[in-house]
Structure formats: structure tokens, C-alpha cells
Protein backbone atom coordinates (compact mmCIF):
# COMPACT_ATOMS: atom_id res chain seq x y z
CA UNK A 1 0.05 -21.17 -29.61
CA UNK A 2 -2.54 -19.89 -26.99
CA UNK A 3 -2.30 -16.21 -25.04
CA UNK A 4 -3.50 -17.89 -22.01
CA UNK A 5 -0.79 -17.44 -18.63
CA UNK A 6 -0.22 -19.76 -15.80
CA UNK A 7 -2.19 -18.59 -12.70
CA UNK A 8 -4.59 -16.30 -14.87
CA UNK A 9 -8.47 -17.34 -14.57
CA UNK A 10 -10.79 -17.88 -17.44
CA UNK A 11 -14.42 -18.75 -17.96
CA UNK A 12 -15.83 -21.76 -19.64
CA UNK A 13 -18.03 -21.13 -22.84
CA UNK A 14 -18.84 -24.59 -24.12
CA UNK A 15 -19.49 -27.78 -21.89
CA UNK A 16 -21.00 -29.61 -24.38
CA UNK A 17 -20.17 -33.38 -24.50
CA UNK A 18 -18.86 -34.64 -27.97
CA UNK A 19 -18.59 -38.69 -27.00
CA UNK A 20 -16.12 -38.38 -23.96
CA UNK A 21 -16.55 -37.10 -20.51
CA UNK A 22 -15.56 -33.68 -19.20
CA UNK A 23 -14.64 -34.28 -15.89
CA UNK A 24 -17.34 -31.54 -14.29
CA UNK A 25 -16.41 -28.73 -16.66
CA UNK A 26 -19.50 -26.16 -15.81
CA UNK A 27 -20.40 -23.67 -18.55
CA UNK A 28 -20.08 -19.93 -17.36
CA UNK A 29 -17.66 -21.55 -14.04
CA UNK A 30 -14.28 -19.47 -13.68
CA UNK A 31 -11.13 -21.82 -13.06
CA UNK A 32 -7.48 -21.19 -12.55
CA UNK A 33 -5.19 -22.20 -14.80
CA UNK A 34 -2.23 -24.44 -13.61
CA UNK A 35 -0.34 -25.15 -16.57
CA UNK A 36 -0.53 -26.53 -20.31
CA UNK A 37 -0.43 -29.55 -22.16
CA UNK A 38 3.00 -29.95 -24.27
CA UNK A 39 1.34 -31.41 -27.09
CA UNK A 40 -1.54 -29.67 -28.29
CA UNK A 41 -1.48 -26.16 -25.92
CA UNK A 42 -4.80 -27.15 -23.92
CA UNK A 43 -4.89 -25.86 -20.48
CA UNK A 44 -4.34 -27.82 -17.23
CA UNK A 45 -7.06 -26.54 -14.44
CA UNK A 46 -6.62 -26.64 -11.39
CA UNK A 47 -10.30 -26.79 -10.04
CA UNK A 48 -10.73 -29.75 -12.46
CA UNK A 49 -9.12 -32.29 -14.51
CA UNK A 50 -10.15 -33.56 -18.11
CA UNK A 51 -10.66 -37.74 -17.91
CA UNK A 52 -10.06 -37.89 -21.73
CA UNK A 53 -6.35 -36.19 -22.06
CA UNK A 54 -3.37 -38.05 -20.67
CA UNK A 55 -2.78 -34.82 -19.07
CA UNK A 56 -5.84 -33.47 -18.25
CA UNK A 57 -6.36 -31.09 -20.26
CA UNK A 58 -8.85 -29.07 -21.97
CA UNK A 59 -9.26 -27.53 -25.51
CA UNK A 60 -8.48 -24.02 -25.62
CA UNK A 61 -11.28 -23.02 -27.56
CA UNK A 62 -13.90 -24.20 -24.36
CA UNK A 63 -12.61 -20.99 -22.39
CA UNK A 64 -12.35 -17.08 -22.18
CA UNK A 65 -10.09 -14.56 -20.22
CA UNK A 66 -12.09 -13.12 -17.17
CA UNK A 67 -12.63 -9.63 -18.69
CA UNK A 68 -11.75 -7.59 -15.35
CA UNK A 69 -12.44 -4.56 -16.81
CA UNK A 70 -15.88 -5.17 -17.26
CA UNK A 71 -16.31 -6.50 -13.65
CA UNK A 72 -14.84 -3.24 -12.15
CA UNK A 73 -17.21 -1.37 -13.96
CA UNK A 74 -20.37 -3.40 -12.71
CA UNK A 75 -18.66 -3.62 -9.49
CA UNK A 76 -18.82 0.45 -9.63
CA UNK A 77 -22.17 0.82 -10.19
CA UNK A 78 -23.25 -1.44 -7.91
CA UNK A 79 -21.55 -0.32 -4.75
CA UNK A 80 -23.43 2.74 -3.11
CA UNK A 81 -21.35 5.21 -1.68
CA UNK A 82 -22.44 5.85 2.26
CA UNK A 83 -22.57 8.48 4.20
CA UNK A 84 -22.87 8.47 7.71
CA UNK A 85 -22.35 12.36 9.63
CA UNK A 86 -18.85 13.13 9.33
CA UNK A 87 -17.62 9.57 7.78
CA UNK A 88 -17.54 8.58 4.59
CA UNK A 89 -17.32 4.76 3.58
CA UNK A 90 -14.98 4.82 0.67
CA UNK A 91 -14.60 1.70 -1.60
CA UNK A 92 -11.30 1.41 -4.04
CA UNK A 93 -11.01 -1.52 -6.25
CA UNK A 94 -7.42 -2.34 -7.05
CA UNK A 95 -6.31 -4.70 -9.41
CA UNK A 96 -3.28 -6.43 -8.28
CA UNK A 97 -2.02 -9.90 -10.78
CA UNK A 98 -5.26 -9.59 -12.07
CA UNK A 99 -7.11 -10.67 -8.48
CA UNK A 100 -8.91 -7.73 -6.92
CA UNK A 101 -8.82 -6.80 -3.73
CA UNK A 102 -11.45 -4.54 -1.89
CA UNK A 103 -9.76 -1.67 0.73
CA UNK A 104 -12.28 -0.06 2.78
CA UNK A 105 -11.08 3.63 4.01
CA UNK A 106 -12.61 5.54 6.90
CA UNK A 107 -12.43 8.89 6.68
CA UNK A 108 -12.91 10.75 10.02
């Protein structure tokens, strides 16, 4: 069986054709996944559907978890840290069900 979750995101790694149609499957494109097929384990998208499976799914082995971890950290380093007279712009990056969400904090 896979480790992928309903609802988690993933990244394509291989949109080669083989002699079918993938349905606009983008190499390096993050999609959400809605569910799995009962047969074989691929995973339902819900940004796009696979023409070839009766349930449009794809194989497993096209995709990879979006590593958040190394996001945060290139988000960090990234983000300058302003300061304007006696307020400072802070930025905290929480990770909440694996979507992040940015909180900006004014400090007076």
C-alpha cells in the first residue's frame, strides 16, 4: 500500500507518456489528492483526472510528498526582516494540516 493521505499535496516527478494520455499531468506541478483507486492504490487528483484509468487515477510512483520542511526553510531565508523606527514587521510561518499560513505581527 501507498503512505500517501487524502487532502495531502504532492509533486509530480515523471510526465512522461508510455502509449496513453495523461490527462495534463505537468512535471514539477503540485496537486491535491482526493482519494485512491481500490484496485491498484493510484491516487485520484483533484486538479486533474487520468483518461486511461476507469477511475482516474495515477500511478503512485509519478509523485512525491511536498517536503514542507524544506519550503519553510527557503521561505526563511528569503523573507527580510524590516525595520521601520519603533515597528518591527515580524513574519511567523505556521504549519497548520500541512497548509501554511503567513501571520504578520506589528509590534508598536
Amino acid at each position: 500500500m501507498n503512505n500517501f493521505e487524502i487532502g495531502e499535496k504532492v509533486v509530480c516527478t515523471n510526465d512522461r507518456k508510455r502509449w496513453f494520455k495523461l490527462g495534463g499531468l505537468k512535471k514539477g506541478e503540485i496537486y491535491t489528492i482526493s482519494g485512491f483507486n481500490p484496485y491498484d492504490g493510484g491516487l485520484i487528483l483533484k486538479e486533474v483526472k487520468s483518461p486511461r484509468s476507469g477511475y482516474n487515477a495515477y500511478r503512485t510512483d509519478r509523485f512525491r510528498k511536498v517536503d514542507y520542511g524544506f519550503a519553510d526553510s527557503i521561505i526563511q531565508k528569503i523573507l527580510p526582516v524590516k525595520e521601520e523606527g519603533p515597528q518591527k514587521l515580524k513574519i511567523r510561518v505556521a504549519s497548520t494540516s500541512k497548509i501554511y499560513s503567513f501571520n504578520f505581527l506589528s509590534l508598536n
